[in-house]
Every structure is written in C-alpha cells, then in structure tokens.
N, C-alpha and C. Protein backbone atom coordinates (compact mmCIF):
# COMPACT_ATOMS: atom_id res chain seq x y z
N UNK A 1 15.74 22.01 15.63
CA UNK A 1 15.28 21.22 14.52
C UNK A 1 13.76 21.08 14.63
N UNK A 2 13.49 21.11 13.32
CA UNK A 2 11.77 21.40 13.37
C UNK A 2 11.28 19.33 13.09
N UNK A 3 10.58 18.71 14.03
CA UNK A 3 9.98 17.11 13.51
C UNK A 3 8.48 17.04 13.24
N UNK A 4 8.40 16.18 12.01
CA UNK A 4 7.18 15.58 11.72
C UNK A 4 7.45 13.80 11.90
N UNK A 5 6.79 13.93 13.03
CA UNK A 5 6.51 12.11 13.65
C UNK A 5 5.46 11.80 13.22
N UNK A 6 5.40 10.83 12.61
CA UNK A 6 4.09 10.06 12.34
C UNK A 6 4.05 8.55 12.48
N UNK A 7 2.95 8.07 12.98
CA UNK A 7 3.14 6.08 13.16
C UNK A 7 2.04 5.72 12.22
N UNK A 8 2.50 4.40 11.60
CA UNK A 8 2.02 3.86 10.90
C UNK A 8 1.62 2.41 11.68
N UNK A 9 0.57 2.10 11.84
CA UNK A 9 0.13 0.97 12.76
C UNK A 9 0.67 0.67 14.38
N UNK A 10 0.75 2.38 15.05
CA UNK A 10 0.89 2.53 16.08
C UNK A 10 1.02 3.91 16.45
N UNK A 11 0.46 4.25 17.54
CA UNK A 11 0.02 5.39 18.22
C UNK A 11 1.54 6.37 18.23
N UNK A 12 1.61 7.70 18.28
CA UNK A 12 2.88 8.64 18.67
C UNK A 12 2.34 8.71 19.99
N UNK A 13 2.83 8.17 21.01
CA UNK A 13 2.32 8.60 22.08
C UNK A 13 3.62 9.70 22.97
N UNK A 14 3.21 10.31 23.44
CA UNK A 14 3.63 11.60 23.97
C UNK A 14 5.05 11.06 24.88
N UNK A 15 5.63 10.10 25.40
CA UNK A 15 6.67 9.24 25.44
C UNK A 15 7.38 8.95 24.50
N UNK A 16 7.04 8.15 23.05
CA UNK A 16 7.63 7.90 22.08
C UNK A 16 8.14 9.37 21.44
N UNK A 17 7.11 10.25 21.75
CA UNK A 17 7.77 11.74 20.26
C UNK A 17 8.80 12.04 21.71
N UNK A 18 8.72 11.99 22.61
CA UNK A 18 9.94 12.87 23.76
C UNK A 18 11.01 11.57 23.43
N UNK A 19 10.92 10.62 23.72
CA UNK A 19 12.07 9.82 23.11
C UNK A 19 13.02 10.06 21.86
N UNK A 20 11.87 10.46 20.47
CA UNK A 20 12.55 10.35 19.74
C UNK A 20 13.16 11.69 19.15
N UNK A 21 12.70 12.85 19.79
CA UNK A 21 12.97 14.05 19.95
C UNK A 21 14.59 14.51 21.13
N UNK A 22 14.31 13.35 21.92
CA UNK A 22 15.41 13.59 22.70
C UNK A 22 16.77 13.05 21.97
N UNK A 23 16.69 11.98 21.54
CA UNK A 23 17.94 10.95 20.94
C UNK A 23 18.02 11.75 19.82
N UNK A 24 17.03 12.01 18.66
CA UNK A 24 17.66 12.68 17.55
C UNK A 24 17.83 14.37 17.99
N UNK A 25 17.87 14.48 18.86
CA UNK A 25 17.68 16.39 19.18
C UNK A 25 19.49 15.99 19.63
N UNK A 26 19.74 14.79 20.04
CA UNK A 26 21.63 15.12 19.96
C UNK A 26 22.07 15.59 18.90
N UNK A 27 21.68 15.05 17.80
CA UNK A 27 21.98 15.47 16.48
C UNK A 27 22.16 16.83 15.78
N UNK A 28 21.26 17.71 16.69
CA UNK A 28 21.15 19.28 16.65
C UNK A 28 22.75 19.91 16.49
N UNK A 29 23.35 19.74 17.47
CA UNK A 29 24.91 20.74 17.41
C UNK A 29 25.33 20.47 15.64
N UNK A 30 24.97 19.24 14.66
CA UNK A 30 25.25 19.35 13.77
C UNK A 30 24.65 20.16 12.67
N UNK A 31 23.32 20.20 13.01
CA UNK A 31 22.13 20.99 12.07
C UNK A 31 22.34 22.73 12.29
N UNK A 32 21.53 23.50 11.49
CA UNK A 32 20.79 24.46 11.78
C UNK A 32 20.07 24.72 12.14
N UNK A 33 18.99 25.71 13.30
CA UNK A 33 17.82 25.43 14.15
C UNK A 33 16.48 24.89 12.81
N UNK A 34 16.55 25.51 11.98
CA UNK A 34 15.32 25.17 10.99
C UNK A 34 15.48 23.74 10.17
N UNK A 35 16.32 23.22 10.20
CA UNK A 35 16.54 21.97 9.58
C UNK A 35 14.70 21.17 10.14
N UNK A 36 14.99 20.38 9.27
CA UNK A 36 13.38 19.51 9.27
C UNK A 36 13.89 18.06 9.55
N UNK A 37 13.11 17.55 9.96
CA UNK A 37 13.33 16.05 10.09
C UNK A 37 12.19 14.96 10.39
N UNK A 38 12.08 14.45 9.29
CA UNK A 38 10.86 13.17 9.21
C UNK A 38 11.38 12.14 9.92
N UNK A 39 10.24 12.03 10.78
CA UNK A 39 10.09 10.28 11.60
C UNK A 39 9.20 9.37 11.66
N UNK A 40 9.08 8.43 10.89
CA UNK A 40 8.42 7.44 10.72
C UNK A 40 8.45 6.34 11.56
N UNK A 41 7.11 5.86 12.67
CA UNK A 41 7.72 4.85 13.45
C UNK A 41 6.26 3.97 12.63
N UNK A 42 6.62 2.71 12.48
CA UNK A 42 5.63 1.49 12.01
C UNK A 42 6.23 0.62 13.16
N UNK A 43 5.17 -0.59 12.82
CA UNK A 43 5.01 -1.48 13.26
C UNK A 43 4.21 -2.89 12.73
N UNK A 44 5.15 -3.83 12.65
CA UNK A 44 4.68 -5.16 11.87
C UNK A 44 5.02 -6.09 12.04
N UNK A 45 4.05 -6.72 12.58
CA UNK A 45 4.41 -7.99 13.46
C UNK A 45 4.87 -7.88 14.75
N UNK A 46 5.98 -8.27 14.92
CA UNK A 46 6.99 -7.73 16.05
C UNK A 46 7.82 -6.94 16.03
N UNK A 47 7.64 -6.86 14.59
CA UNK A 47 8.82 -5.50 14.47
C UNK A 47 8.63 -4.37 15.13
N UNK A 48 9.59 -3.62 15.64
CA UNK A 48 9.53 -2.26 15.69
C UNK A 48 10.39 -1.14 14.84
N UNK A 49 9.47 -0.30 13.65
CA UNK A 49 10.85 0.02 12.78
C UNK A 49 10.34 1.56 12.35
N UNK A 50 11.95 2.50 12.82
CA UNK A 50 11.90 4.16 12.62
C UNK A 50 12.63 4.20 11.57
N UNK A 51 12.10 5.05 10.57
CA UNK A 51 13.14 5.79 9.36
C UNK A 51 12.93 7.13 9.98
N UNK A 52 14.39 7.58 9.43
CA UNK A 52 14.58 9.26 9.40
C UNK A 52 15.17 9.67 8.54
N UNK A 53 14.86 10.92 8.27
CA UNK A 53 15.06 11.08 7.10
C UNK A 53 15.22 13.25 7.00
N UNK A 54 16.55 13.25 7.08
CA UNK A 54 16.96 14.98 7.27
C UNK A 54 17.30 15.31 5.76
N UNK A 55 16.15 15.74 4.86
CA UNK A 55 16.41 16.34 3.74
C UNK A 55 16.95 17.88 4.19
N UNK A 56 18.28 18.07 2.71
CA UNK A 56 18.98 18.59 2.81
C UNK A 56 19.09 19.13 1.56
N UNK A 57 19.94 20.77 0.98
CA UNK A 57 19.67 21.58 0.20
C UNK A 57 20.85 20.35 -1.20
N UNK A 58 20.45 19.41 -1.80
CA UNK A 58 21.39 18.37 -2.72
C UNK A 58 21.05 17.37 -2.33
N UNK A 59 20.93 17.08 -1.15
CA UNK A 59 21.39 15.55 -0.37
C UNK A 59 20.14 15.13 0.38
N UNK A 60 20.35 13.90 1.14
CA UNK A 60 19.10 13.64 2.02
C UNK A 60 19.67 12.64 2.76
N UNK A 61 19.93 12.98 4.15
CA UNK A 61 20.48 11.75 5.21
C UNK A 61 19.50 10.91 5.38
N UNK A 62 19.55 9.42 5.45
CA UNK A 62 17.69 9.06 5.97
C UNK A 62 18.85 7.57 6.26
N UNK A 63 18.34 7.08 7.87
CA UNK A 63 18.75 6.18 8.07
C UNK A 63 16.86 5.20 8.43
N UNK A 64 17.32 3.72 8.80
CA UNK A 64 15.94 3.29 9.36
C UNK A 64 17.01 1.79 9.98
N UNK A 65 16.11 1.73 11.26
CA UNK A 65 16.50 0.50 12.03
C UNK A 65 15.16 -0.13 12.77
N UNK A 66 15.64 -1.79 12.61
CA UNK A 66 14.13 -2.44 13.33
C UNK A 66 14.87 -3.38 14.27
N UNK A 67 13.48 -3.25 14.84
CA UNK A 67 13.95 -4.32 16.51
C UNK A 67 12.84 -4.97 16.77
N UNK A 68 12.78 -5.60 17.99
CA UNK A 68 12.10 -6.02 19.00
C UNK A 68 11.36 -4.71 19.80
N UNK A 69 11.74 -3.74 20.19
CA UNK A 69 11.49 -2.55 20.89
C UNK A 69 11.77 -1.37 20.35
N UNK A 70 10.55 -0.63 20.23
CA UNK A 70 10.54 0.92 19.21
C UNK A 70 11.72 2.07 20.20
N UNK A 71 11.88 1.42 21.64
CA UNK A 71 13.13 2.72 22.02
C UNK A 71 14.51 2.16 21.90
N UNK A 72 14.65 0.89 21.49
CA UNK A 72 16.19 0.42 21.06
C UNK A 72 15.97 0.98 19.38
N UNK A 73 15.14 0.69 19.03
CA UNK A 73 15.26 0.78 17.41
C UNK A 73 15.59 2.71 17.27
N UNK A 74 15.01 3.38 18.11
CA UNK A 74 14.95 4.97 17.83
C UNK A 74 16.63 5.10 18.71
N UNK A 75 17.31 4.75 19.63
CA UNK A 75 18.69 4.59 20.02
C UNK A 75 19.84 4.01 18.97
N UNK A 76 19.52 3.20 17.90
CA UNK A 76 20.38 2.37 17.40
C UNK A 76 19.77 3.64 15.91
N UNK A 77 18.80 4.48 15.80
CA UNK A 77 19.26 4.92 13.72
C UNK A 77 19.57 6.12 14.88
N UNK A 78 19.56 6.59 15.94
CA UNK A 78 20.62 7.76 15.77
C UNK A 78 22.06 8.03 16.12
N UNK A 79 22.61 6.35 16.44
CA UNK A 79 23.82 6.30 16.18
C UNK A 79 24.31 6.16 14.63
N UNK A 80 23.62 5.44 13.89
CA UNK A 80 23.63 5.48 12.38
C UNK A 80 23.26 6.49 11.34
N UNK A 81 22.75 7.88 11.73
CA UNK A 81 22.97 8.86 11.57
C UNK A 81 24.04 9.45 11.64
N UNK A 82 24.28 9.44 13.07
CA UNK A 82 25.55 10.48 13.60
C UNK A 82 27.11 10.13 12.59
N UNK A 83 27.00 8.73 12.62
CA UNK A 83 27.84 7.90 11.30
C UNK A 83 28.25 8.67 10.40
N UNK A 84 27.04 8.79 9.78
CA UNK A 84 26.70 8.26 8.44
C UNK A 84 27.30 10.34 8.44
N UNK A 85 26.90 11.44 9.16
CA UNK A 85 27.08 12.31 9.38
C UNK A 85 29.01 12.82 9.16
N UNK A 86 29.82 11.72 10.27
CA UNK A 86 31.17 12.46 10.11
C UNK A 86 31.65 11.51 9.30
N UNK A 87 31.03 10.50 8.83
CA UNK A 87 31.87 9.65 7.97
C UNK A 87 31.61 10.45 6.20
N UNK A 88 30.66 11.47 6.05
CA UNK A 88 30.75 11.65 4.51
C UNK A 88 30.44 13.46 4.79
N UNK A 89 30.72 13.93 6.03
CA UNK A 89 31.14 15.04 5.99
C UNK A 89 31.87 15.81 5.08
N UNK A 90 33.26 15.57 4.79
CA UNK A 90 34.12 16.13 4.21
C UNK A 90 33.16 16.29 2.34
N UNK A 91 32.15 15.20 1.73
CA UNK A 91 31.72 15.24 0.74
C UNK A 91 30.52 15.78 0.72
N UNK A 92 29.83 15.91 1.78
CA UNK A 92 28.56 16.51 1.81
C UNK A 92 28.87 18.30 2.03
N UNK A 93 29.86 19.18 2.60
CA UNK A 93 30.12 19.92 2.55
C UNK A 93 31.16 20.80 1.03
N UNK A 94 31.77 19.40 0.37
CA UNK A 94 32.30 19.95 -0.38
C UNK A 94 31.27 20.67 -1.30
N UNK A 95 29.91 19.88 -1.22
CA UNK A 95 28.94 20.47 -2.15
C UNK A 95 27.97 22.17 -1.41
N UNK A 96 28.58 23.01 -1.83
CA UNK A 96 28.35 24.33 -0.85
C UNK A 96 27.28 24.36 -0.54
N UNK A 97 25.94 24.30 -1.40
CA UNK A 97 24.45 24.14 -1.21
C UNK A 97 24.17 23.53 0.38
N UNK A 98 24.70 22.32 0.34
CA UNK A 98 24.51 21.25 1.43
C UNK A 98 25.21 22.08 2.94
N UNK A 99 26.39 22.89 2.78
CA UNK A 99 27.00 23.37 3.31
C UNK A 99 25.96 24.28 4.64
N UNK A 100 25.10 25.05 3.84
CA UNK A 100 24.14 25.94 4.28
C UNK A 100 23.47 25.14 5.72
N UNK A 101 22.63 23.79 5.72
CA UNK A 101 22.09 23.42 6.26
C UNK A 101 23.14 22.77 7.88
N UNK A 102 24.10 22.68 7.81
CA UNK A 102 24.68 22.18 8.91
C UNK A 102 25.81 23.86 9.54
N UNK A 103 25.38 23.29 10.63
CA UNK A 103 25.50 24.49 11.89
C UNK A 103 27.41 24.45 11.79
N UNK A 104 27.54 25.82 12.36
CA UNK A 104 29.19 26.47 11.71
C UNK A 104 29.99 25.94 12.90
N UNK A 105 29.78 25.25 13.75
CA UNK A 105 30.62 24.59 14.35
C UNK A 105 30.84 23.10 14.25
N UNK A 106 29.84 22.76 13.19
CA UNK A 106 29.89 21.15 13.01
C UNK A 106 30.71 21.63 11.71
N UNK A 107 30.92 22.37 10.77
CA UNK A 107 31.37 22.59 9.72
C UNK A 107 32.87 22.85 10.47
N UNK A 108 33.15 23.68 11.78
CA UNK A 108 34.70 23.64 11.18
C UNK A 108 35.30 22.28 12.41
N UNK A 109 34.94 21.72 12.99
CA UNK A 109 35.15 20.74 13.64
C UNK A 109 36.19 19.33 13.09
N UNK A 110 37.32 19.27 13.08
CA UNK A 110 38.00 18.09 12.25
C UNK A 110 37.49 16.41 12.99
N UNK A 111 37.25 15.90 12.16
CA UNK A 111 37.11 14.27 12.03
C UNK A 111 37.93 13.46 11.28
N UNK A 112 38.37 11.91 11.83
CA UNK A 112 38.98 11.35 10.82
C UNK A 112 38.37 10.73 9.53
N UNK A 113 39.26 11.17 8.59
CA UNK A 113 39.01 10.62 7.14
C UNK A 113 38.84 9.32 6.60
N UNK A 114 39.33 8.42 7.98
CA UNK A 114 39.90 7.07 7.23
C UNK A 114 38.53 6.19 6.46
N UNK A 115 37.42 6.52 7.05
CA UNK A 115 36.44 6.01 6.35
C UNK A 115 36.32 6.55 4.86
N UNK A 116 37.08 7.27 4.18
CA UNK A 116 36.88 8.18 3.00
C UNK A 116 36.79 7.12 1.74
N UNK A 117 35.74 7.64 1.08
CA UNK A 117 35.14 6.69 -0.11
C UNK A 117 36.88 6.10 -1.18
N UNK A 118 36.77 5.20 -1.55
CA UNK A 118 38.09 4.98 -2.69
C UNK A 118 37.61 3.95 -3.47
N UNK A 119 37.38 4.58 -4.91
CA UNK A 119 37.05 3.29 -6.15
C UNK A 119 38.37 2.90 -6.38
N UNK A 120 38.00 1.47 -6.05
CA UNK A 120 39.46 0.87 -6.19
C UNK A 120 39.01 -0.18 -7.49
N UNK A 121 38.27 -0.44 -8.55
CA UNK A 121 38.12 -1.37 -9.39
C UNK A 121 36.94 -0.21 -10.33
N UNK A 122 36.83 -0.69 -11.67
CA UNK A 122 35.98 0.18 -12.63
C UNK A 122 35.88 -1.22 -13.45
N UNK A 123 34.44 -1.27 -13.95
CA UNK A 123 34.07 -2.31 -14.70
C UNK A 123 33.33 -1.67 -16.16
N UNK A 124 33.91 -2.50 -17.08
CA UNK A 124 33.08 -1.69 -18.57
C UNK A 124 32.79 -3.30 -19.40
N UNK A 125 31.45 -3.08 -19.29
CA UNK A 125 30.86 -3.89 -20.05
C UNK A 125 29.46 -3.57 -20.87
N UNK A 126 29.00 -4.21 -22.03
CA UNK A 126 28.17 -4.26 -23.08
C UNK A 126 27.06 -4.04 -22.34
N UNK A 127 25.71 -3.25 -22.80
CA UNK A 127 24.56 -2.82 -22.21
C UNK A 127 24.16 -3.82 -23.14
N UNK A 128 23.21 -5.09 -22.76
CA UNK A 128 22.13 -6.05 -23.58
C UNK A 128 21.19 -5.24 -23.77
N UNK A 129 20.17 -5.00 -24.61
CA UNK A 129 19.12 -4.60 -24.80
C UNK A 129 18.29 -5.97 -24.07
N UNK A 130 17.24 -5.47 -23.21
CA UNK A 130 15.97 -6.59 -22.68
C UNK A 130 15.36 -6.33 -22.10
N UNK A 131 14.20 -7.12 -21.51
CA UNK A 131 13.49 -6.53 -20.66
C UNK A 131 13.31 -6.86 -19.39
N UNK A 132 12.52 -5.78 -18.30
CA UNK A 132 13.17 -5.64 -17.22
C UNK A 132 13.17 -7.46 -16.09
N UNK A 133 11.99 -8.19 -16.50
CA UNK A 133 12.27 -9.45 -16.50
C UNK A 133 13.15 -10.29 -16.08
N UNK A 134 13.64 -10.12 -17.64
CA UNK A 134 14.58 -10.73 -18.02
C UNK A 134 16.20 -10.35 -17.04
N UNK A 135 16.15 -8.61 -17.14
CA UNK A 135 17.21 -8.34 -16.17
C UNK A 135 17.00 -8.98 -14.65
N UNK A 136 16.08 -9.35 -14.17
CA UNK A 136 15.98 -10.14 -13.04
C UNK A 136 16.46 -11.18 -13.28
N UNK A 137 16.22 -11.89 -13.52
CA UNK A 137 16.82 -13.29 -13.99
C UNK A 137 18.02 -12.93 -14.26
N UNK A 138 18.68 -12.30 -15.34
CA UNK A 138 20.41 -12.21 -15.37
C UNK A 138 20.75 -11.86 -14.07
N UNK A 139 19.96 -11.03 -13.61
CA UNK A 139 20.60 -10.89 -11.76
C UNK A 139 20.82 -11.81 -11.15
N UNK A 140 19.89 -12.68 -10.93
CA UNK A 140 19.89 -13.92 -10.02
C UNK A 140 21.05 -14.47 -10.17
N UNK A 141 21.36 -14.83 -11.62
CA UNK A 141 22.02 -16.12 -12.36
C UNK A 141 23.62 -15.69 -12.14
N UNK A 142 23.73 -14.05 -12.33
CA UNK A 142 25.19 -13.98 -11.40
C UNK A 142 25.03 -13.69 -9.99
N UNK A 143 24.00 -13.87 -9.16
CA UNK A 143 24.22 -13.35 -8.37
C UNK A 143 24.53 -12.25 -7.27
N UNK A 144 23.74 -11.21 -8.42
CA UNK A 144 24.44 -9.83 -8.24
C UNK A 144 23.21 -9.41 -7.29
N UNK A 145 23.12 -8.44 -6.86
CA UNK A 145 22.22 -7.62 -5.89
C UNK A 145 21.74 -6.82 -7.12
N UNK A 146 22.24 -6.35 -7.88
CA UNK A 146 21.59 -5.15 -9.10
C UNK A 146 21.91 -5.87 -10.44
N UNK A 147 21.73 -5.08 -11.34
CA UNK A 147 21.94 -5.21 -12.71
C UNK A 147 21.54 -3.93 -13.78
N UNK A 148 22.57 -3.53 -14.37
CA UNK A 148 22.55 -2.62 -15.61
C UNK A 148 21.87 -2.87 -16.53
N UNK A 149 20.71 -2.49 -17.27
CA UNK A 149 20.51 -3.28 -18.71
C UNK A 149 19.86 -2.13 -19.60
N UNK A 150 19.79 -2.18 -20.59
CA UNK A 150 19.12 -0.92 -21.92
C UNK A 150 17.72 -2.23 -21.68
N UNK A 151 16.47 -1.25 -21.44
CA UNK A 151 15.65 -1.36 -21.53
C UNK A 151 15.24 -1.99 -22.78
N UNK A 152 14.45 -2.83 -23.65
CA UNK A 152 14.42 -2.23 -25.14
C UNK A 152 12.32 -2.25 -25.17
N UNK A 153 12.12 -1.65 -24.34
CA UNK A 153 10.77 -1.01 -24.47
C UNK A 153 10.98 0.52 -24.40
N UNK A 154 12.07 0.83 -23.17
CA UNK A 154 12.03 2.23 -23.60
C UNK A 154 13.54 3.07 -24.08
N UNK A 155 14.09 1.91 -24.60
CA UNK A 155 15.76 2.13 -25.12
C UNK A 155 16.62 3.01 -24.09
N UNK A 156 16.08 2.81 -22.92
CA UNK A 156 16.72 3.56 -22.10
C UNK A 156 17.59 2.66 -20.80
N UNK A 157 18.67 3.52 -20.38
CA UNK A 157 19.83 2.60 -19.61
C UNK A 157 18.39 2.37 -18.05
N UNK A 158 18.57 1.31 -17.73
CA UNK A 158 18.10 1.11 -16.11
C UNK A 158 18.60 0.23 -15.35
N UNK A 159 18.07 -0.07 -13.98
CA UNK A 159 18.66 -0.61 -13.14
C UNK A 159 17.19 -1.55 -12.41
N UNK A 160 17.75 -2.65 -12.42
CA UNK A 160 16.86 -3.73 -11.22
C UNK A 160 17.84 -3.77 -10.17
N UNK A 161 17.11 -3.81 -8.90
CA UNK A 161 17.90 -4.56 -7.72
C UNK A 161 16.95 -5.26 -7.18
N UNK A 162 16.98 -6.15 -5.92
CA UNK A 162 17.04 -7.05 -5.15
C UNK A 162 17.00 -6.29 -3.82
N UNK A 163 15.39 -6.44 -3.47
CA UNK A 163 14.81 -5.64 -2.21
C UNK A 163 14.75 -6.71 -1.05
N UNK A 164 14.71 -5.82 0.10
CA UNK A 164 14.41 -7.14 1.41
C UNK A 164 12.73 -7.93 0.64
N UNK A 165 12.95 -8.84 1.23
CA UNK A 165 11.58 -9.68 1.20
C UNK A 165 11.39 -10.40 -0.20
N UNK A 166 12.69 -10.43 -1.13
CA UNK A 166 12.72 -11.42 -2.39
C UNK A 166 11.76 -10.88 -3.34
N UNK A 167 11.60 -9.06 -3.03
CA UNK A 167 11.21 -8.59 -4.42
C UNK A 167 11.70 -7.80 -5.09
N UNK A 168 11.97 -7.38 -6.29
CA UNK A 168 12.44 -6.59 -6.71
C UNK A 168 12.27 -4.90 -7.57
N UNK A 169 13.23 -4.17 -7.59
CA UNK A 169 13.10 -2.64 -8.21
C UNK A 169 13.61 -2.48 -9.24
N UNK A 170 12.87 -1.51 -9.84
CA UNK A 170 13.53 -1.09 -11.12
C UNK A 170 13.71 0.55 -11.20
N UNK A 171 14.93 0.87 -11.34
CA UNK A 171 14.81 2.53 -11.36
C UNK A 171 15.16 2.86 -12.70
N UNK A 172 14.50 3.92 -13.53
CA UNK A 172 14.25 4.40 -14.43
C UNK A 172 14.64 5.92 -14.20
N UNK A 173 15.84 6.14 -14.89
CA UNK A 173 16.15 7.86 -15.31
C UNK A 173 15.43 8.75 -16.06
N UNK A 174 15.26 9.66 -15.51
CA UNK A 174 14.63 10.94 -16.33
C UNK A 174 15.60 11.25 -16.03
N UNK A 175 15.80 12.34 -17.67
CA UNK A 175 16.25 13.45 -18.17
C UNK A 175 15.85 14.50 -18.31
C-alpha cells in the first residue's frame, strides 16, 4: 500500500509514520499492493486525532478516532477499519469496480453476515418548501440529527445535519 501522512499542528516524526504504517500495513492482506491511503494526524488541544481514508474505484473507506495519545488513537481507527472492512464486504464487492481494488484472497475469504444492512421501517412524507435556516430549526424542534427539506431558493431537495461542536451542514445535490 502506497501512504500520504501528513500532520496538521504536529510534526510526522519518523516513529509516528513507522507506527502508523505498521498498524494500518495489517490492513494490506485486504488491499492490492497499489492501493493508496491518506493519513491525517492533527492535534487540538489535547486531542490526539487520525483520519484515514482508502479511496476506492465507487467507494471510499475513511475511518477517524481521537484520544489522549496519537498511538492509541492510530491502534483504535485500525480496528475500525478492519470493521468497517468485513462488516460491508459482501456490498462493497457486489459492486465489481470496487472489487478490483481488494486483494483475491480477501475477496474469496468467508465472513459472517450477521452484521448485514436490513431496512426495517420506510418513511414518506411532504417535502416543505424553506429555507435552509429554517430546516435547522425544524431539526432541532424534532429532534432529529438531519432533516429533508425543498430548498425554495434553489427548488431543490437538500439535507441539514447536526455536526460535532453544535454546528451545522447542508448538502446540496448536483445533477
């Protein structure tokens, strides 16, 4: 696997990239040798916090964990990788593209399913026309983490959610 480490308000020091090269280089028997993989280590406050992030030919695995200590935090996202890996296997391969990038013995290897996705409820309700604002506030007021709403600046369907730190997003579709 090919890495780009980079720190954001702290040094890569030649310890940290062998650390984080070693823990995510377990990850290898699943990849292909050319697979890429971004590592982001910051630091704020006391935090210590790595994202990773293995873009993929459809898809993009990217976990991130923070701590007290940048080598518990780089130990704890590549168990949440490896996860996140046999738990949506069976769907990340069904898509053949994605297929390409993971190595032919992680592909025929069986895992259990029981984690397997199941919509068990479907909700259909009225798109309000408003603005994005305003969809904050209807968020709050049920309580929801997100919210659906028709824009009516750009008559288009979007989404607010509810980010760490009590601010919020709005994602906007292109077509």
């Amino acid at each position: 696997m090919r890495y780009t480490i980079t720190g954001r308000n702290i040094e890569v020091t030649p310890g940290l990239k062998a650390a984080v090269e070693d823990k995510i280089g377990k990850l290898e028997r699943y990849f292909t040798p050319d697979t890429e993989v971004i590592v982001t280590l910051s630091v704020q406050r006391e935090r210590q916090k790595i994202e990773v992030t293995i873009p993929m030919k459809g898809n993009i695995i990217r976990a991130e964990e923070t701590s007290n200590d940048m080598y518990v935090s780089i130990d704890l996202v590549e168990e949440i990788i490896e996860r996140q890996i046999k738990k949506y296997k069976k769907k990340l391969i069904d898509k053949k593209q994605s297929a390409l990038s993971f190595s032919e013995a992680f592909v025929q290897e069986e895992y259990d399913a029981d984690d397997e996705i199941q919509i068990v409820k479907t909700k259909k309700f009225a798109v309000k026309p408003m603005d994005p604002e305003e969809a904050c506030v209807q968020m709050e007021l049920l309580g929801h983490n997100f919210y659906v709403f028709l824009n009516s600046e750009t008559d288009q369907v979007n989404v607010v959610y509810k980010r760490k730190g009590n601010t919020y997003g709005l994602i906007e579709p292109e077509f």
